[in-house]
C-alpha atoms as a PDB file:
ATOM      1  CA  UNK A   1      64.759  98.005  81.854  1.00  0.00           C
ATOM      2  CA  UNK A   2      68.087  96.502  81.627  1.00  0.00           C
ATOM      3  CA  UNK A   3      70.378  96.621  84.774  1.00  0.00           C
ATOM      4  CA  UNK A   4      74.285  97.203  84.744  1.00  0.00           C
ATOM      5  CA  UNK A   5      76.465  97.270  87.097  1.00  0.00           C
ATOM      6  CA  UNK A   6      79.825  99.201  87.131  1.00  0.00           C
ATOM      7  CA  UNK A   7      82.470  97.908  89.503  1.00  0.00           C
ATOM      8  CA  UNK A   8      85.441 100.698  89.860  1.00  0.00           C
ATOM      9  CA  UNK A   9      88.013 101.224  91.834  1.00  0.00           C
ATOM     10  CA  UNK A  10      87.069 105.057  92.931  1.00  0.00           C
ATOM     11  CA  UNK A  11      87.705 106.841  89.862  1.00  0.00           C
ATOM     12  CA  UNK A  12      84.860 109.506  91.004  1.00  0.00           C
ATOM     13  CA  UNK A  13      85.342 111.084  87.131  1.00  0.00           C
ATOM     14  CA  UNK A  14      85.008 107.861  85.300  1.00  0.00           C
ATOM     15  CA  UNK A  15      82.004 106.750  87.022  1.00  0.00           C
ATOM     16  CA  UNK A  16      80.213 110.333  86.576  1.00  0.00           C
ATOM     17  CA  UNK A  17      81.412 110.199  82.830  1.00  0.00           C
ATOM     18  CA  UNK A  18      79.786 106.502  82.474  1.00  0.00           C
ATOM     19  CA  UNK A  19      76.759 107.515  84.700  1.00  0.00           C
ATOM     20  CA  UNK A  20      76.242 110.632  82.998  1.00  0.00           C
ATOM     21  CA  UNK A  21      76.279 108.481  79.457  1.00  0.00           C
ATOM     22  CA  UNK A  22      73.369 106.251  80.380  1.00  0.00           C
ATOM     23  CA  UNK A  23      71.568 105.519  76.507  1.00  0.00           C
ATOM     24  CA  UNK A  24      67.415 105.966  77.513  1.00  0.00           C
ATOM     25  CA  UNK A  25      65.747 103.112  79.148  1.00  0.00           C
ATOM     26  CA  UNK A  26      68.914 101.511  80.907  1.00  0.00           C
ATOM     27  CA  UNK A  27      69.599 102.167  85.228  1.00  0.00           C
ATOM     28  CA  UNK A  28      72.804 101.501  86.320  1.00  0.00           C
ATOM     29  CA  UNK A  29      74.155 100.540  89.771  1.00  0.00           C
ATOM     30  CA  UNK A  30      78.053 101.834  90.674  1.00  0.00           C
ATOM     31  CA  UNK A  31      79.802  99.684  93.650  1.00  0.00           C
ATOM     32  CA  UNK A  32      83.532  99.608  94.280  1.00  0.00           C
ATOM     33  CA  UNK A  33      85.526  97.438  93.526  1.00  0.00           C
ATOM     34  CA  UNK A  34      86.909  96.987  97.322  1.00  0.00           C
ATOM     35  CA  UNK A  35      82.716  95.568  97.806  1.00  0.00           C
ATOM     36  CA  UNK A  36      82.896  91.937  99.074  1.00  0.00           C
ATOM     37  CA  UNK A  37      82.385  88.701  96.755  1.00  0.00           C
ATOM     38  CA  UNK A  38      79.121  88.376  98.809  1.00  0.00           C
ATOM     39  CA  UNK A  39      78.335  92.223  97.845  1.00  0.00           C
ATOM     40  CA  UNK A  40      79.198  91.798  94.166  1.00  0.00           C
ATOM     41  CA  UNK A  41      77.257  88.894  93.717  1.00  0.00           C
ATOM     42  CA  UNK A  42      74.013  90.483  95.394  1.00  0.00           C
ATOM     43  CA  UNK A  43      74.663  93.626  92.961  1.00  0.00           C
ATOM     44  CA  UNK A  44      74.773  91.786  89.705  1.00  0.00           C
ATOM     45  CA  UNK A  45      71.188  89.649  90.834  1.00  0.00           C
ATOM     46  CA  UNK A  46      69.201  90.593  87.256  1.00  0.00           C
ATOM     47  CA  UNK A  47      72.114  92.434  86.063  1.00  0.00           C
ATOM     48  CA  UNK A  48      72.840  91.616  82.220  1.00  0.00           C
ATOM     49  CA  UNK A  49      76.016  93.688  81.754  1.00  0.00           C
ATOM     50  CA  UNK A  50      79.014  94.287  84.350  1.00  0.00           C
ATOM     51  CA  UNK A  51      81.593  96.849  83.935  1.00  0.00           C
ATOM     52  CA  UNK A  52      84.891  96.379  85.395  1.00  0.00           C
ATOM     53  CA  UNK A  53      87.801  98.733  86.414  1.00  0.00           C
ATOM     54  CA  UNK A  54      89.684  97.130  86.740  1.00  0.00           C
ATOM     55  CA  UNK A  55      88.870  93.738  85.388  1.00  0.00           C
ATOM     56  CA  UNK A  56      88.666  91.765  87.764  1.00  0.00           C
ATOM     57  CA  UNK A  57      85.480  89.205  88.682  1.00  0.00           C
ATOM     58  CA  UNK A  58      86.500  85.762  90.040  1.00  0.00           C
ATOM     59  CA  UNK A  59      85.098  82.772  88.297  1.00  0.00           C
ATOM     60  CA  UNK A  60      82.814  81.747  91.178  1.00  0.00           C
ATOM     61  CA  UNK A  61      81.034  84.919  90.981  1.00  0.00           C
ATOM     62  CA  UNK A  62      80.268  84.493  87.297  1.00  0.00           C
ATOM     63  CA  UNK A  63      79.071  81.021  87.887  1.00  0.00           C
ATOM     64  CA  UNK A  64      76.442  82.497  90.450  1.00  0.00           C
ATOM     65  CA  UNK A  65      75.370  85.732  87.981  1.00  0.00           C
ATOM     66  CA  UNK A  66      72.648  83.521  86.228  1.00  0.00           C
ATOM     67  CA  UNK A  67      72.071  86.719  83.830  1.00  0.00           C
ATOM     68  CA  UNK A  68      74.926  88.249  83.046  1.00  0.00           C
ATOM     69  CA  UNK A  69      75.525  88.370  80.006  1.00  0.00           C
ATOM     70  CA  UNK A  70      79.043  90.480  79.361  1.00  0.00           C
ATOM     71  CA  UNK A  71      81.771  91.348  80.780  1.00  0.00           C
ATOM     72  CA  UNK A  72      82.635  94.885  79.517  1.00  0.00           C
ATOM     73  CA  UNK A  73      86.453  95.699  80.730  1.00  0.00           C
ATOM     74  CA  UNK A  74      87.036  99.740  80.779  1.00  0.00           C
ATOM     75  CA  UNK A  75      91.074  98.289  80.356  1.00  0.00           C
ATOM     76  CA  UNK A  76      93.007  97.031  77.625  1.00  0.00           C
ATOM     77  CA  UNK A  77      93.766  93.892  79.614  1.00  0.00           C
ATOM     78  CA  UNK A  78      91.586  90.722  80.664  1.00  0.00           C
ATOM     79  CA  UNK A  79      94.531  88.732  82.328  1.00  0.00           C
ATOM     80  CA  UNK A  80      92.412  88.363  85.479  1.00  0.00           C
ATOM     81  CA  UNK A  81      89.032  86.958  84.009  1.00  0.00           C
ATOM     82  CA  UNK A  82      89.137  83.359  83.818  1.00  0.00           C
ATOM     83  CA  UNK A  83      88.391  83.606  79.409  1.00  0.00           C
ATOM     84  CA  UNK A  84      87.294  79.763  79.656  1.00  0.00           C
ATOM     85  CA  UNK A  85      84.757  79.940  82.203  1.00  0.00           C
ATOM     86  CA  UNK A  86      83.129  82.860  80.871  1.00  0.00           C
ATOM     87  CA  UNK A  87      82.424  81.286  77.523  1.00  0.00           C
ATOM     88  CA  UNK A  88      81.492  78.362  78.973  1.00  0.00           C
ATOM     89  CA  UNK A  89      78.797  79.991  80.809  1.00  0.00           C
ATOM     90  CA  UNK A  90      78.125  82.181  77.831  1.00  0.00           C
ATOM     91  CA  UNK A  91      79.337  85.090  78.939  1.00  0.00           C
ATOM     92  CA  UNK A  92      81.105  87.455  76.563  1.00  0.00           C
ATOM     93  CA  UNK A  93      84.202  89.425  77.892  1.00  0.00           C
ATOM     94  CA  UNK A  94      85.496  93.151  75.834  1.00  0.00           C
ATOM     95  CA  UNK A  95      87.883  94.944  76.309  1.00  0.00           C
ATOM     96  CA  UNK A  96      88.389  98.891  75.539  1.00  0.00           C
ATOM     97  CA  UNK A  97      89.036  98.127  72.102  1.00  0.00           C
ATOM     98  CA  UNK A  98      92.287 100.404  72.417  1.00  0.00           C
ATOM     99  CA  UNK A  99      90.723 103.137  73.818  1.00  0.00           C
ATOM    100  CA  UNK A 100      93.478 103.991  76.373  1.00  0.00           C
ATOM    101  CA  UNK A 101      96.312 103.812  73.706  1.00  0.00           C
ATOM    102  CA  UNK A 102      97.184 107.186  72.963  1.00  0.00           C
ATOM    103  CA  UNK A 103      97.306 107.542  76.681  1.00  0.00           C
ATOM    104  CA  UNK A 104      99.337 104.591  77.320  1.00  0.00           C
ATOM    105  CA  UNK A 105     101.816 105.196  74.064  1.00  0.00           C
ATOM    106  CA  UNK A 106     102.283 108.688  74.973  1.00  0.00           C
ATOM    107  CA  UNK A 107     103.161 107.678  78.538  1.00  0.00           C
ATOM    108  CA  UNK A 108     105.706 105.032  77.545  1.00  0.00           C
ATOM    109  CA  UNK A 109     106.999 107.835  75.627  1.00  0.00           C
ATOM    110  CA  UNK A 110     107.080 109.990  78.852  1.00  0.00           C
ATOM    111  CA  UNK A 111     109.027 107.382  80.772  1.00  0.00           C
ATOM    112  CA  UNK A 112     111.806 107.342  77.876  1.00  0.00           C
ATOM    113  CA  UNK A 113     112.391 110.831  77.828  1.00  0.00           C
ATOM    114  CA  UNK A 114     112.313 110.616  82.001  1.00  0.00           C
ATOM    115  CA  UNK A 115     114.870 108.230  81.491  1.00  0.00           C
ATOM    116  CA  UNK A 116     117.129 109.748  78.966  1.00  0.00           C
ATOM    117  CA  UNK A 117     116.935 113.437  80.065  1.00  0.00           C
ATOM    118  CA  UNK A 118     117.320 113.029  83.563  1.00  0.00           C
ATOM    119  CA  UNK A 119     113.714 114.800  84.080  1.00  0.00           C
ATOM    120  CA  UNK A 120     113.770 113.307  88.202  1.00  0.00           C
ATOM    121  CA  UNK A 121     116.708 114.506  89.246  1.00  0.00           C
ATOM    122  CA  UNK A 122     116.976 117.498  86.794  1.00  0.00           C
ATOM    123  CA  UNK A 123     113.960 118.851  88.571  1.00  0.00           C
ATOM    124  CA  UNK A 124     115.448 117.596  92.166  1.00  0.00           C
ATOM    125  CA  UNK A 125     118.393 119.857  91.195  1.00  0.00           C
ATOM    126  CA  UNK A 126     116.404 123.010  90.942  1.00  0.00           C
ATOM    127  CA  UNK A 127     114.232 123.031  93.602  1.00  0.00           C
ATOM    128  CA  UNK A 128     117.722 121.982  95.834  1.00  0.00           C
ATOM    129  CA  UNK A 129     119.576 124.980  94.485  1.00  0.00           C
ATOM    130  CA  UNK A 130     121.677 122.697  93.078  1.00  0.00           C
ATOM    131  CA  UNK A 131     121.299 123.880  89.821  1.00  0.00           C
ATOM    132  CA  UNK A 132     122.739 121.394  86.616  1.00  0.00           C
ATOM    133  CA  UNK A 133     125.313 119.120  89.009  1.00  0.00           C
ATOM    134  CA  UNK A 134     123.238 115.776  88.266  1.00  0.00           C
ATOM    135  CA  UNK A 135     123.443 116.162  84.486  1.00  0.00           C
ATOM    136  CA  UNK A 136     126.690 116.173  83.385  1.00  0.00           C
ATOM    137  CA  UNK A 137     126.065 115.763  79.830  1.00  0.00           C
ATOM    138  CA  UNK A 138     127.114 112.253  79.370  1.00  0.00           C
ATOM    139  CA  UNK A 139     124.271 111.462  80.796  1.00  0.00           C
ATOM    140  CA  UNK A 140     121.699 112.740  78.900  1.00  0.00           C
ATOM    141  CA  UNK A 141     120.738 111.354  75.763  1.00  0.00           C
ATOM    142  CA  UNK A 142     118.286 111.524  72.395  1.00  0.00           C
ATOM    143  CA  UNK A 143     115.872 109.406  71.654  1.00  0.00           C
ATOM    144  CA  UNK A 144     116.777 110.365  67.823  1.00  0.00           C
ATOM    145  CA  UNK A 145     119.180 107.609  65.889  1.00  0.00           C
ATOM    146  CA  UNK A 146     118.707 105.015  68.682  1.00  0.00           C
ATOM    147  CA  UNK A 147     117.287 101.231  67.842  1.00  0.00           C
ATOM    148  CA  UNK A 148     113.515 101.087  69.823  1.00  0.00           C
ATOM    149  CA  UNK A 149     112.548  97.391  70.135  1.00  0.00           C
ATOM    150  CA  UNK A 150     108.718  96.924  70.686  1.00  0.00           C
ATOM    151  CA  UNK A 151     107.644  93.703  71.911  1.00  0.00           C
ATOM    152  CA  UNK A 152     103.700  93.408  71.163  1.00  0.00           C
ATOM    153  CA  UNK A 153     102.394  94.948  67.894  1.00  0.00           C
ATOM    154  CA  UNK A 154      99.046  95.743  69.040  1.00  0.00           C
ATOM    155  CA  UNK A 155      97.205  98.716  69.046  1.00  0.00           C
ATOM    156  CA  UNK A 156      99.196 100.352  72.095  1.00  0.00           C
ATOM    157  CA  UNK A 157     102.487  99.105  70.477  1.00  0.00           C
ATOM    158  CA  UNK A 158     101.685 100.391  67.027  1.00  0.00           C
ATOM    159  CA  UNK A 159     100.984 103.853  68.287  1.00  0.00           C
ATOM    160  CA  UNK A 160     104.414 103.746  70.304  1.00  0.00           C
ATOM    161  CA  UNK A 161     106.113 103.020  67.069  1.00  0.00           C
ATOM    162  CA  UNK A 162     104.947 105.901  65.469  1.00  0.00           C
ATOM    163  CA  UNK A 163     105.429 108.629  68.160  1.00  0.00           C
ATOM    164  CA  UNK A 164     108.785 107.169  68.372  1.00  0.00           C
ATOM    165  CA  UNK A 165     109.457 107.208  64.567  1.00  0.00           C
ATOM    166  CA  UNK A 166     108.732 110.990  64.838  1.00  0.00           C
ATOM    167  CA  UNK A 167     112.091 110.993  67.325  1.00  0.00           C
ATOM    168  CA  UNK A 168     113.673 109.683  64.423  1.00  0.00           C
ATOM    169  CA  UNK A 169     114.265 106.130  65.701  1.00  0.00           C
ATOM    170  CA  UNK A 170     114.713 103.302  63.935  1.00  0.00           C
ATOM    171  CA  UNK A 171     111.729 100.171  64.926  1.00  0.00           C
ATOM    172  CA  UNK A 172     112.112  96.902  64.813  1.00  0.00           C
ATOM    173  CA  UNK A 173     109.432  94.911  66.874  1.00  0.00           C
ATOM    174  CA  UNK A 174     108.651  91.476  68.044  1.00  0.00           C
ATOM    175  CA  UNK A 175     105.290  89.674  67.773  1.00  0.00           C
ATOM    176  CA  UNK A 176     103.189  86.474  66.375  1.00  0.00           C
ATOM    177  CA  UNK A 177     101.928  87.670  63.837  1.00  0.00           C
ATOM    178  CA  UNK A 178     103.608  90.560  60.865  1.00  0.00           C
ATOM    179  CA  UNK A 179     102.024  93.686  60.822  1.00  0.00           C
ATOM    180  CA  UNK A 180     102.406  94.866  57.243  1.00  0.00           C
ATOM    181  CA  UNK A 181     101.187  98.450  57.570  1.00  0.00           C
ATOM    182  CA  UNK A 182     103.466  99.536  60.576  1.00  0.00           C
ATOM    183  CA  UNK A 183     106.730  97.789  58.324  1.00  0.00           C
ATOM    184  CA  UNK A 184     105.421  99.602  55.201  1.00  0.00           C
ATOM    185  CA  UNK A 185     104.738 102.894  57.242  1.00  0.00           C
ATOM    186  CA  UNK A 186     107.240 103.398  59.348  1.00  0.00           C
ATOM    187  CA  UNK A 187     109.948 100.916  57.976  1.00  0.00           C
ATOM    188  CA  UNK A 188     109.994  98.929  61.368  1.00  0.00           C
ATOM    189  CA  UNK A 189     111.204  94.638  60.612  1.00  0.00           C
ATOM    190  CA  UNK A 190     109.718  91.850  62.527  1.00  0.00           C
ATOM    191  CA  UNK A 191     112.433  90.023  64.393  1.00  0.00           C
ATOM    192  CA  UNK A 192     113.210  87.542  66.850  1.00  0.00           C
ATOM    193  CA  UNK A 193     113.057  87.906  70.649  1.00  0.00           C
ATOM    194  CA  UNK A 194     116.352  87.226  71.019  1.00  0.00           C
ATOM    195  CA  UNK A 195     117.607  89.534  68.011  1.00  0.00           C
ATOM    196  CA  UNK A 196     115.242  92.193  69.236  1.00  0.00           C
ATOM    197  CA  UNK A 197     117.395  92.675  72.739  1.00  0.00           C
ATOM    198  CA  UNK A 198     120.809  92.323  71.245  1.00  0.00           C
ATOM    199  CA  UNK A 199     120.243  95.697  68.965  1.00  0.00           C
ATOM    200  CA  UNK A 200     117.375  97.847  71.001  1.00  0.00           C
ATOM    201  CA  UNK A 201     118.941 101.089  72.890  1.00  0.00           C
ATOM    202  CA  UNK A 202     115.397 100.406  74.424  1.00  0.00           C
ATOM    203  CA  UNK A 203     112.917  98.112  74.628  1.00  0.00           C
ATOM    204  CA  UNK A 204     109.301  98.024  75.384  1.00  0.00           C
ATOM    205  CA  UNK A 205     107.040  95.930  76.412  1.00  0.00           C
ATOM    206  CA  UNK A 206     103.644  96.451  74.934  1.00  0.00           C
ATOM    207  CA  UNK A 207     102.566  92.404  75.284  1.00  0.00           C
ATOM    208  CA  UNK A 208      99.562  90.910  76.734  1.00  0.00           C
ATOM    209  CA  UNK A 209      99.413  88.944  80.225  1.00  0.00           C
ATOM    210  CA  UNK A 210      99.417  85.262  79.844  1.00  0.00           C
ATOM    211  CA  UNK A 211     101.054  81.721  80.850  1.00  0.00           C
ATOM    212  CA  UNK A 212     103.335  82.242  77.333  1.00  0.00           C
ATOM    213  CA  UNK A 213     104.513  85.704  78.451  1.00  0.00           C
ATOM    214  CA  UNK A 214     104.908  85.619  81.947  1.00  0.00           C
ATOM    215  CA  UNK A 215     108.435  86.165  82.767  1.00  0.00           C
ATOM    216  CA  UNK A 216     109.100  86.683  79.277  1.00  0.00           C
ATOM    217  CA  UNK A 217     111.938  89.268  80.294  1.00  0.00           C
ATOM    218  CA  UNK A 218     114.303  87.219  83.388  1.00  0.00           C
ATOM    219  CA  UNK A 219     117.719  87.243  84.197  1.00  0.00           C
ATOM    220  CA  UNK A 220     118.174  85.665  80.273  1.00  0.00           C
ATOM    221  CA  UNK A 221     116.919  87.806  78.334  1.00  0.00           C
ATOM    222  CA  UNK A 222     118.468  90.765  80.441  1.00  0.00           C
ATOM    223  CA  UNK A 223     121.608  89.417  79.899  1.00  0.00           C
ATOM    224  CA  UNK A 224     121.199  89.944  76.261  1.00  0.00           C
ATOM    225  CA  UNK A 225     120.783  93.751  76.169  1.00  0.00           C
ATOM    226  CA  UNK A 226     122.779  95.998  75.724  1.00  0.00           C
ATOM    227  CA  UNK A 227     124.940  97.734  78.785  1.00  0.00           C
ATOM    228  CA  UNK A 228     123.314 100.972  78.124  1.00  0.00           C
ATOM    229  CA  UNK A 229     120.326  99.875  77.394  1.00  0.00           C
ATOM    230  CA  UNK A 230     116.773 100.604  78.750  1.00  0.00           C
ATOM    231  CA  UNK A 231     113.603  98.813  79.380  1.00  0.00           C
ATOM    232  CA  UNK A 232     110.151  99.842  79.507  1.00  0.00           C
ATOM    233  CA  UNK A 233     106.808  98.252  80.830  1.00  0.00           C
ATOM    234  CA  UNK A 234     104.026 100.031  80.958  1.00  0.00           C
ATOM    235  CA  UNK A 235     101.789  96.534  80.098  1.00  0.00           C
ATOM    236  CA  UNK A 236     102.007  94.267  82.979  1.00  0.00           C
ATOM    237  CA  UNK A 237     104.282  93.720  86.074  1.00  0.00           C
ATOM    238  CA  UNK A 238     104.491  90.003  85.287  1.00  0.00           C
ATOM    239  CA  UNK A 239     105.709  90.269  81.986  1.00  0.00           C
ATOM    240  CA  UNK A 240     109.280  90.826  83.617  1.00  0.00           C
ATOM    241  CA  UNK A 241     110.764  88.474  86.488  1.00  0.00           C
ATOM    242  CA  UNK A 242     111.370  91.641  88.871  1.00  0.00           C
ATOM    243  CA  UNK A 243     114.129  90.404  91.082  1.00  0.00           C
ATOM    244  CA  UNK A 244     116.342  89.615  88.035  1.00  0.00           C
ATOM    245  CA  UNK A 245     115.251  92.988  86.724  1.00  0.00           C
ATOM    246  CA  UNK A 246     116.490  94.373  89.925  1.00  0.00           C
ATOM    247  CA  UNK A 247     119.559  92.425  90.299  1.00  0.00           C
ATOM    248  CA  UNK A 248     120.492  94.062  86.225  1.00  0.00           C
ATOM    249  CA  UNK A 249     119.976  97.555  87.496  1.00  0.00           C
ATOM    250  CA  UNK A 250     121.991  97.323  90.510  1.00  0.00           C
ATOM    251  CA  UNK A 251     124.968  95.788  89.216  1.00  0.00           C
ATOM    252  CA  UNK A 252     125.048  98.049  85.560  1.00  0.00           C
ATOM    253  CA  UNK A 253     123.295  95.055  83.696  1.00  0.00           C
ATOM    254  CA  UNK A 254     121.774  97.334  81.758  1.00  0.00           C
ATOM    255  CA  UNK A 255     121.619 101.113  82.091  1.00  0.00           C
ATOM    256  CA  UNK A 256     117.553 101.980  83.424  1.00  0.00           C
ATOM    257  CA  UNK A 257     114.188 101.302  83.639  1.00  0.00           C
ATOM    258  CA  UNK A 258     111.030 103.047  83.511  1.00  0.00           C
ATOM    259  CA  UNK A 259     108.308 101.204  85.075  1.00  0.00           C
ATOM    260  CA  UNK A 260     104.167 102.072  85.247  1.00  0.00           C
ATOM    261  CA  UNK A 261     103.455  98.558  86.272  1.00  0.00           C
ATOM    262  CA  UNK A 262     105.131  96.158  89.151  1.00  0.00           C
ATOM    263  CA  UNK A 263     104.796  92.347  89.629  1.00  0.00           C
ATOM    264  CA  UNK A 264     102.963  93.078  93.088  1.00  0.00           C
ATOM    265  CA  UNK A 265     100.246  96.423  92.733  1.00  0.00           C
ATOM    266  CA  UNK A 266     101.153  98.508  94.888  1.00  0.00           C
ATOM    267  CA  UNK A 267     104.529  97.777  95.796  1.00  0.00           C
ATOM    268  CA  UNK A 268     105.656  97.102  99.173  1.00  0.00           C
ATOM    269  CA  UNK A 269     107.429  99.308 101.170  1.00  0.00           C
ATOM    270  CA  UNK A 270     111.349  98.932 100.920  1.00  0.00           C
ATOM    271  CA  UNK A 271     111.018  97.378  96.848  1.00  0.00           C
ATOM    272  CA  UNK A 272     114.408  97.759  96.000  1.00  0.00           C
ATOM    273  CA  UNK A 273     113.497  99.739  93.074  1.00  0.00           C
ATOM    274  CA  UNK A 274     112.696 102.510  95.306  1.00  0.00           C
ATOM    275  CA  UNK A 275     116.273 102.636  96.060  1.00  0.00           C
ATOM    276  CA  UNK A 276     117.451 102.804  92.519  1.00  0.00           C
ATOM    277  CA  UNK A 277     118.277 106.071  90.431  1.00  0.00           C
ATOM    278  CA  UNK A 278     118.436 104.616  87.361  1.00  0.00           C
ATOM    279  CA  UNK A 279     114.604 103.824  87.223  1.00  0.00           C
ATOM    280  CA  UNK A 280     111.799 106.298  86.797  1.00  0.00           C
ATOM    281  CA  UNK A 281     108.390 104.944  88.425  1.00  0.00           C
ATOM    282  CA  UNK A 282     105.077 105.644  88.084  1.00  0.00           C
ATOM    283  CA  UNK A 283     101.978 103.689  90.056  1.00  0.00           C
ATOM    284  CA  UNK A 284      99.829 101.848  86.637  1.00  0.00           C
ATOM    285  CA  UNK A 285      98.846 105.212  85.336  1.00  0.00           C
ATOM    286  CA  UNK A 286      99.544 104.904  81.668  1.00  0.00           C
ATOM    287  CA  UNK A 287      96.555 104.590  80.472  1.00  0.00           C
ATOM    288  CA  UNK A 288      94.663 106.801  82.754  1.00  0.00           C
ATOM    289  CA  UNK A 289      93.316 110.337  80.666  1.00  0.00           C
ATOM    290  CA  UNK A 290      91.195 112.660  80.761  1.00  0.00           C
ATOM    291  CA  UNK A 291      90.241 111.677  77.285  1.00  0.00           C
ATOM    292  CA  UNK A 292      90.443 108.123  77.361  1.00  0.00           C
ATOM    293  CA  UNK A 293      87.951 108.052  80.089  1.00  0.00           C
ATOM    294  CA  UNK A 294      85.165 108.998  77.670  1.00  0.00           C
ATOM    295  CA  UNK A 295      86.551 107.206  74.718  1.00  0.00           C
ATOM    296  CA  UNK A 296      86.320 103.916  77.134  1.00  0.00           C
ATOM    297  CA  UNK A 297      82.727 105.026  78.259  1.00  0.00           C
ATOM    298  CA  UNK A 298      82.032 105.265  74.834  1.00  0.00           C
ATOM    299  CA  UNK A 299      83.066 101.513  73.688  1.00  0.00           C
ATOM    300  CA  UNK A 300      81.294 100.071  77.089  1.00  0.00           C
ATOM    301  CA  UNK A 301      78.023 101.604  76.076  1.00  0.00           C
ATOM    302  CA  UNK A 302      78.226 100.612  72.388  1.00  0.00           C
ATOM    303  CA  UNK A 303      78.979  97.091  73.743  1.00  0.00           C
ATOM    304  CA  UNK A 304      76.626  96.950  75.945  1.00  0.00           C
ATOM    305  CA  UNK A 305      73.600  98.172  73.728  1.00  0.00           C
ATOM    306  CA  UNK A 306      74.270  95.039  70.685  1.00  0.00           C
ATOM    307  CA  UNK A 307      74.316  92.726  73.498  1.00  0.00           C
ATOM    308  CA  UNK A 308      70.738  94.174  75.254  1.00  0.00           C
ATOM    309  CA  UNK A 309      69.871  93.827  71.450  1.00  0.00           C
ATOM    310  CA  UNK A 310      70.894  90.541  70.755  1.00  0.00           C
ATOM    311  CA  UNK A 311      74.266  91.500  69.075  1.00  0.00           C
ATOM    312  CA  UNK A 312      77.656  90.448  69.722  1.00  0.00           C
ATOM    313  CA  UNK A 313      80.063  93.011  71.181  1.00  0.00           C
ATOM    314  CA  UNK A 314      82.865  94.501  69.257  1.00  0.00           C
ATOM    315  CA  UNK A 315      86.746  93.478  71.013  1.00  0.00           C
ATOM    316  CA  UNK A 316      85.795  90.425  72.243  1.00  0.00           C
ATOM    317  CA  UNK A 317      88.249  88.182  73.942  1.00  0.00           C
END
C-alpha cells in the first residue's frame, strides 16, 4: 500500500477534502507543517509521495527520504524547493497546475477595486457614522479605459487579463515568451519592462519567484510609473524591494498598493505599510477558495497515482 504524507499548515478543510479523496488502496499520514525536521523526516520513512502546503521541504530532508518519489505542491509556487537537488535525487516536484487561479485572478481583481473605490475606508465611514466624508469623488475611480500592465503571462496572469478586459481595460503585459491567444483574444501587446510601467494605470505582478525576478520592482522601476499609478502583488513578497515600495507610497511616488503577499510572512509588527492609507492588505490569501481546495486535491491525487504507476506527473517543475 503506498504511503503519503501531507504536510499543511492547519487548513483543517483542505486536509479533510484531501483525506476524504483517498483513491482505494493508498493510507495517508497528515502532520503540520510547524512538525520538526527530525519529525518530517521520521514521517516520510517509506513514504513515496509528499504533499506540501505550503511548499516547503529543505534539501537535507529530501536527501534523507530514500523513497520519495514526488513532491506534489497544493500551490502555484515552488520557490522554496531546492529544483536541482530534487532531480538530482530523482525526485519529481508539481505544482497545482493552476488550480488556484481563478481564486488568485479574482482576488487581484478584488484588491483593484479596494483600491480604486475606496472599499476600506468607505466601509470605515459607515460603521463611524461618518457617512461619504472619505470619498470625495476625486478619489474614486474605474477600472474601465485605464492601461492594466501584467507582468507574468501564466495561467494566473492570463485569467487576470481577461476579468480585467471585461472592465473594459486595455492589456498590455510583460513576459519571456508571446502568448498568441491572450494578444489575439483580448488584444493585449507584449512589451518591455520598462515600457510596461511608463503607460500602466496599474500594474500586476503575476511572475514567478526566482534569482532573475527578485527585486524585479525597486526604487527604479517605481520611479518609472506613473504618479497615480497602482501596483499589485498577489505572487510573491520578494518580487518587489519593500522598503523602496514603501518609501514611493509615502512620499506620492505613486498613488497605492494592494498587497496579498509581503517580503517577510507575516509581517512584523509596526511594517510601515500598516501605517499607510493608500494600500489595501490582505495576509497571502489569494489563492485560498473554497473551490480551489478541491480542484488542488484533485491535481495532487492525479499526480500522485501516474507516479505509484510508473508515470510522470503532469506540471512538473
Amino acid at each position: 500500500m503506498p504511503n503519503i504524507l501531507f504536510i499543511n499548515d492547519n487548513y483543517q478543510l483542505l486536509a479533510d477534502i484531501f483525506t476524504e479523496s483517498v483513491p482505494k488502496g493508498f493510507s495517508v499520514t497528515c502532520i503540520p507543517t510547524s512538525a520538526s525536521d527530525a519529525e518530517k523526516l521520521h514521517a516520510l520513512q517509506g513514504v513515496t509521495c509528499a504533499v506540501l502546503f505550503p511548499g516547503i521541504l529543505p534539501k537535507e530532508i529530501m536527501r534523507e527520504a530514500k523513497s520519495l518519489r514526488l513532491i506534489q505542491l497544493i500551490t502555484a509556487g515552488y520557490d522554496k524547493i531546492d529544483i536541482a537537488a530534487a532531480a538530482e535525487l530523482g525526485i519529481y516536484v508539481a505544482t497545482n497546475g493552476g488550480a488556484n487561479a481563478c481564486a488568485t485572478a479574482e482576488h487581484t481583481i478584488a484588491l483593484l477595486l479596494g483600491l480604486y473605490k475606496k472599499l476600506v475606508p468607505a466601509d470605515a465611514s459607515v460603521r463611524a457614522g461618518t457617512w461619504r466624508k472619505p470619498l470625495t469623488g476625486d478619489n474614486v475611480f474605474e477600472i474601465a479605459g485605464k492601461t492594466v500592465g501584467i507582468i507574468g503571462m501564466g495561467n494566473i496572469g492570463r485569467k487576470v487579463a481577461v476579468r480585467l478586459k471585461a472592465f473594459e481595460a486595455e492589456i498590455v503585459y510583460h513576459d519571456r515568451t508571446q502568448v498568441s491567444e491572450i494578444e489575439a483574444a483580448l488584444g493585449a501587446r507584449r512589451v518591455s519592462l520598462e515600457e510596461l510601467l511608463r503607460v500602466s494605470d496599474v500594474v500586476t505582478l503575476h511572475a514567478p519567484l526566482s534569482d532573475e525576478t527578485r527585486n524585479m520592482i525597486g526604487a527604479r522601476e517605481l520611479a518609472m510609473m506613473k504618479p497615480n499609478a497602482v501596483l499589485l502583488n498577489a505572487a510573491r513578497g520578494e518580487l518587489v524591494d519593500e522598503a523602496a515600495l514603501i518609501a514611493a507610497l509615502t512620499n506620492g511616488r505613486i498613488a497605492g498598493a494592494g498587497l496579498d503577499v509581503f517580503a517577510l510572512e507575516p509581517p512584523k509588527p509596526g511594517n510601515p505599510l500598516f501605517g499607510l492609507d493608500n494600500v489595501v492588505l490582505t495576509p497571502h490569501v489569494g489563492g485560498h477558495s473554497f473551490e480551489s481546495w478541491y480542484k488542488r486535491t484533485a491535481v495532487a491525487w492525479s499526480n500522485i497515482v501516474k507516479v505509484t504507476e510508473g508515470q510522470k506527473p503532469d506540471f512538473t517543475v
